[in-house]
N, C-alpha and C. Protein backbone atom coordinates (compact mmCIF):
# COMPACT_ATOMS: atom_id res chain seq x y z
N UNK A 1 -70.45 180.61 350.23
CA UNK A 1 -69.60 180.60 349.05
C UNK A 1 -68.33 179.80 349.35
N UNK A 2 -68.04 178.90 348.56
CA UNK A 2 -66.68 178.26 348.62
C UNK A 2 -65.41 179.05 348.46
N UNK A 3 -64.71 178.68 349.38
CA UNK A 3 -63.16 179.35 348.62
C UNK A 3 -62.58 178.41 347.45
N UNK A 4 -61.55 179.39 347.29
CA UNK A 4 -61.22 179.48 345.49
C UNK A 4 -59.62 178.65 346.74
N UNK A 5 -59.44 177.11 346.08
CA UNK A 5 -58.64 176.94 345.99
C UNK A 5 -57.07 177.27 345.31
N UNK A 6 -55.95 177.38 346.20
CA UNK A 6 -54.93 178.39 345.31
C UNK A 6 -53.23 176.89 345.31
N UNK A 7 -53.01 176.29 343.90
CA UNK A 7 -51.81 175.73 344.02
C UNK A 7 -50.97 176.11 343.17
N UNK A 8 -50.05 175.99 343.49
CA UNK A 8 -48.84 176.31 343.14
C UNK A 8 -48.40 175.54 341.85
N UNK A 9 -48.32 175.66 340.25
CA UNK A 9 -47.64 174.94 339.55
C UNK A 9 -46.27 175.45 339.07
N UNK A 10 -45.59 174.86 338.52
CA UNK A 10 -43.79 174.84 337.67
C UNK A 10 -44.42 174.55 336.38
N UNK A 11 -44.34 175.75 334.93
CA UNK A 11 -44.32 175.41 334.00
C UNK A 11 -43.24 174.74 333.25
N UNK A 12 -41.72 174.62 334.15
CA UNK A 12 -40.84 173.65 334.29
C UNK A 12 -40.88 172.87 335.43
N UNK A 13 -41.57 171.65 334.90
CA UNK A 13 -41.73 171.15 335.95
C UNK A 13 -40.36 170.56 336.95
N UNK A 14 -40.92 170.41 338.03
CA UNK A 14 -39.72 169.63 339.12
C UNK A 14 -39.40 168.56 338.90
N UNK A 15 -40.25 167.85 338.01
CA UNK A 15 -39.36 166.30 337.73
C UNK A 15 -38.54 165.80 336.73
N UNK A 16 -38.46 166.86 336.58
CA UNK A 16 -36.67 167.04 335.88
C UNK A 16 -35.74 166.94 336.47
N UNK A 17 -35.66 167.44 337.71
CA UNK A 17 -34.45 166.99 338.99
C UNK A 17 -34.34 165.75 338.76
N UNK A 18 -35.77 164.78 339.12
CA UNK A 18 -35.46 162.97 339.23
C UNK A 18 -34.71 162.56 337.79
N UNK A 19 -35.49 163.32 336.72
CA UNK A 19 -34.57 162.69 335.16
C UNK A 19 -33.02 163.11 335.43
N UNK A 20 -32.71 164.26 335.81
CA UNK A 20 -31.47 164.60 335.57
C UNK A 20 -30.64 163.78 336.62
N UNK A 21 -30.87 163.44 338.05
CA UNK A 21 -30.64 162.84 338.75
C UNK A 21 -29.99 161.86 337.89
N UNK A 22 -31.58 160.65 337.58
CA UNK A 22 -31.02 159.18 337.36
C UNK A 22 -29.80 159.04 335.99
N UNK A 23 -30.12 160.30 335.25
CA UNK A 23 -29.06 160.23 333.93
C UNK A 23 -27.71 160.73 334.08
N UNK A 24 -27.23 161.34 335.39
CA UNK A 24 -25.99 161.29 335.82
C UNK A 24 -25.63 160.34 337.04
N UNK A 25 -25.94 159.41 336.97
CA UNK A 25 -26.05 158.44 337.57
C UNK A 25 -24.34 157.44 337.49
N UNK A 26 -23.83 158.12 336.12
CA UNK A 26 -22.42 157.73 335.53
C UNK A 26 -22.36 156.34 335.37
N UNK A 27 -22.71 155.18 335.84
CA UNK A 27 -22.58 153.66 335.31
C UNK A 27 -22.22 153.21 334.08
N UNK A 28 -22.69 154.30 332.72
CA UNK A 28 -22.48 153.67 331.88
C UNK A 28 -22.94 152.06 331.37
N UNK A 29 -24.25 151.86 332.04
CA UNK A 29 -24.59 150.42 331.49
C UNK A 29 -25.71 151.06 330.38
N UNK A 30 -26.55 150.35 329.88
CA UNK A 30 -27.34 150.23 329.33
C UNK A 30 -28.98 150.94 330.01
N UNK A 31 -28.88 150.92 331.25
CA UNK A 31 -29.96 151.43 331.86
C UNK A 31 -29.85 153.10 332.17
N UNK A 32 -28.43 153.07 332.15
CA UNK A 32 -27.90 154.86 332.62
C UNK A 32 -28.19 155.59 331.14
N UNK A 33 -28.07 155.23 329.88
CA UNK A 33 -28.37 155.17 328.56
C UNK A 33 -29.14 155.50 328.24
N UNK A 34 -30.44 154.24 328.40
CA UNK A 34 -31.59 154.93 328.59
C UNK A 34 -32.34 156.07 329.60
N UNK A 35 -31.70 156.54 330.29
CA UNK A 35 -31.95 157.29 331.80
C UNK A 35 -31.61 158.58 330.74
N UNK A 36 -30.32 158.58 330.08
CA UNK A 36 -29.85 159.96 329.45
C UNK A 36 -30.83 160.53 328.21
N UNK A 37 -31.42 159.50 327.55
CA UNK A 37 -32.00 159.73 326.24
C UNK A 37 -33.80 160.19 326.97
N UNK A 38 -33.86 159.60 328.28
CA UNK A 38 -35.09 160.56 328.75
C UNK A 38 -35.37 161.80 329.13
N UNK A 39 -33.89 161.65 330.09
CA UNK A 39 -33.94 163.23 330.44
C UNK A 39 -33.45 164.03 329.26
N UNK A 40 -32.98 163.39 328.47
CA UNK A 40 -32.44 164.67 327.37
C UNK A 40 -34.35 164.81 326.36
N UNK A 41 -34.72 164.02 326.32
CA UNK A 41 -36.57 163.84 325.89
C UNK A 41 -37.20 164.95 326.39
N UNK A 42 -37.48 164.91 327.84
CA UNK A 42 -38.00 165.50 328.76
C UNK A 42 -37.25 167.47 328.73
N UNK A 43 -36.18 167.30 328.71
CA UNK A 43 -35.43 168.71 328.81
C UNK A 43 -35.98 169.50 327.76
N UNK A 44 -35.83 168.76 326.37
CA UNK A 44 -36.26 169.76 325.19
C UNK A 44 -37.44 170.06 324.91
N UNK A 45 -38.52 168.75 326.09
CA UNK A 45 -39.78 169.26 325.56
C UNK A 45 -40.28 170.61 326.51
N UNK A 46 -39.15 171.00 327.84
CA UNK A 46 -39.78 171.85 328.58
C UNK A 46 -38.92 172.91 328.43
N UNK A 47 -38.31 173.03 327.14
CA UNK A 47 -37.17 174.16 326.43
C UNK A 47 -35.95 174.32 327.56
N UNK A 48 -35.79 173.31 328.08
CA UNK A 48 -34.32 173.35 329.01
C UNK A 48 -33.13 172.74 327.96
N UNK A 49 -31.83 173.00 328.30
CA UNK A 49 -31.06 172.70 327.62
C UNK A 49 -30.55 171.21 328.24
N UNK A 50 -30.61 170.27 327.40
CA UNK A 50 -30.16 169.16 328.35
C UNK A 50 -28.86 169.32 328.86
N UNK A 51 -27.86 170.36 328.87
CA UNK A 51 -26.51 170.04 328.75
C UNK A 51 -26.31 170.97 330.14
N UNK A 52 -27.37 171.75 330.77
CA UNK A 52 -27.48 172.39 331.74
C UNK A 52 -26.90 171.72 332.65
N UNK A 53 -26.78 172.11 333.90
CA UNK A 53 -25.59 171.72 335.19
C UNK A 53 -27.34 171.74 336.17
N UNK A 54 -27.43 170.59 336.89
CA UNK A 54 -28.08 170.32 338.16
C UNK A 54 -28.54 171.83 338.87
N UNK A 55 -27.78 172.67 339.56
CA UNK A 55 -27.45 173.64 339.75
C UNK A 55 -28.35 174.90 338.89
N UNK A 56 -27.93 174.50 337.54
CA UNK A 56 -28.78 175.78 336.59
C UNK A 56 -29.97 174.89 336.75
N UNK A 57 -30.49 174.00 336.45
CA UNK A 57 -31.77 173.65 336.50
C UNK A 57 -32.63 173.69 337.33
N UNK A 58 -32.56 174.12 338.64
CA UNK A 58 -33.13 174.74 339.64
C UNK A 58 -34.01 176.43 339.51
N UNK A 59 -33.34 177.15 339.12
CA UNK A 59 -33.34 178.51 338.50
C UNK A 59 -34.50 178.34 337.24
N UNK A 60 -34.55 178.18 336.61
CA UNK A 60 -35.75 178.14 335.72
C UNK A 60 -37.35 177.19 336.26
N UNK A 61 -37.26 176.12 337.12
CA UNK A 61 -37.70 174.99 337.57
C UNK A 61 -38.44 176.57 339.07
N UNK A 62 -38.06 176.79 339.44
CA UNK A 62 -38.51 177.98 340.25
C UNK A 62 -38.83 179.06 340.38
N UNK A 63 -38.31 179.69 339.37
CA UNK A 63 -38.97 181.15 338.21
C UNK A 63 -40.12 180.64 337.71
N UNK A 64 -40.61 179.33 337.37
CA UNK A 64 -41.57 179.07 336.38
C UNK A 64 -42.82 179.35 337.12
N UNK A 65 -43.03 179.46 338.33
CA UNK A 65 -44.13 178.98 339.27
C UNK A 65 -45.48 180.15 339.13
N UNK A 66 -46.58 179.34 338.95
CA UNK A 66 -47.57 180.21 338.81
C UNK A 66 -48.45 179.72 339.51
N UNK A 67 -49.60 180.70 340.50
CA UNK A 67 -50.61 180.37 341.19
C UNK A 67 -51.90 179.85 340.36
N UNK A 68 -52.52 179.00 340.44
CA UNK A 68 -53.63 178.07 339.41
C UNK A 68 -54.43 177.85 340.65
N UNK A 69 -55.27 178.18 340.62
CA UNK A 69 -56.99 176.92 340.71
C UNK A 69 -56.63 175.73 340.77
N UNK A 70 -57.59 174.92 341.55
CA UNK A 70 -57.13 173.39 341.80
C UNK A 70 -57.62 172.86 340.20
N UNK A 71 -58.89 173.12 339.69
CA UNK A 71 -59.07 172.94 338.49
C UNK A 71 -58.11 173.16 337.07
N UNK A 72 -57.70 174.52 337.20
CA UNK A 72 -56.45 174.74 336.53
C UNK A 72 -55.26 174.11 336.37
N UNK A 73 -55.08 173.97 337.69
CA UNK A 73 -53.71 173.17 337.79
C UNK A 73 -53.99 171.67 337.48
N UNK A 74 -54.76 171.01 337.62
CA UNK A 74 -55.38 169.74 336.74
C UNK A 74 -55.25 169.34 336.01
N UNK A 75 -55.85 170.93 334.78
CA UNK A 75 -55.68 170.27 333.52
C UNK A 75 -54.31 171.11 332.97
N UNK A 76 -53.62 171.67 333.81
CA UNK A 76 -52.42 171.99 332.93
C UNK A 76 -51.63 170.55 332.86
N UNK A 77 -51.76 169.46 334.29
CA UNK A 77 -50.84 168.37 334.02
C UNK A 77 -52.08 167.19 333.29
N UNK A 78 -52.88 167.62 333.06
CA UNK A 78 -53.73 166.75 331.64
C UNK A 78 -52.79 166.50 330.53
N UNK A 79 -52.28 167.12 330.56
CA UNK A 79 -51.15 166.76 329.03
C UNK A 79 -49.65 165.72 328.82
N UNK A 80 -49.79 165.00 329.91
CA UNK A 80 -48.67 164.00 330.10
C UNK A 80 -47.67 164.77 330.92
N UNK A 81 -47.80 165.81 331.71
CA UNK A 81 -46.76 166.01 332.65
C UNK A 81 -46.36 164.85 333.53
């Protein structure tokens, strides 16, 4: 009998750190702009508040975590995660 593969997913996911990262990035050009209007994209679609502090966004991003099946966890990021 095979074992039952066991991974770890974030129904907030972790790559929200990299959005929030590059959109406080402060430059103010045109590329930091677009950096803000993603992560603020990305925040509301995973019910985070974009206006959250680095800091708070950790705390939900790590509460979220649920054990999945390698299959499971698959198709939960099937959906454009």
């Amino acid at each position: 009998m095979a074992a039952i593969v066991v991974e770890v997913h974030h129904n907030v996911p972790r790559c929200l750190l990299g959005f929030f990262d590059r959109a406080a990035s402060g430059k103010l050009d045109r590329a930091d702009f677009e950096a803000w209007f993603e992560w603020e994209e990305e925040a509301f679609r995973c019910g985070v508040d974009p206006e959250t502090t680095r800091g708070e966004l950790t705390a939900p991003i790590e509460s979220s975590t649920v054990e999945l099946s390698a299959d499971e966890h698959r198709a939960a990021h099937s959906g454009g995660w």
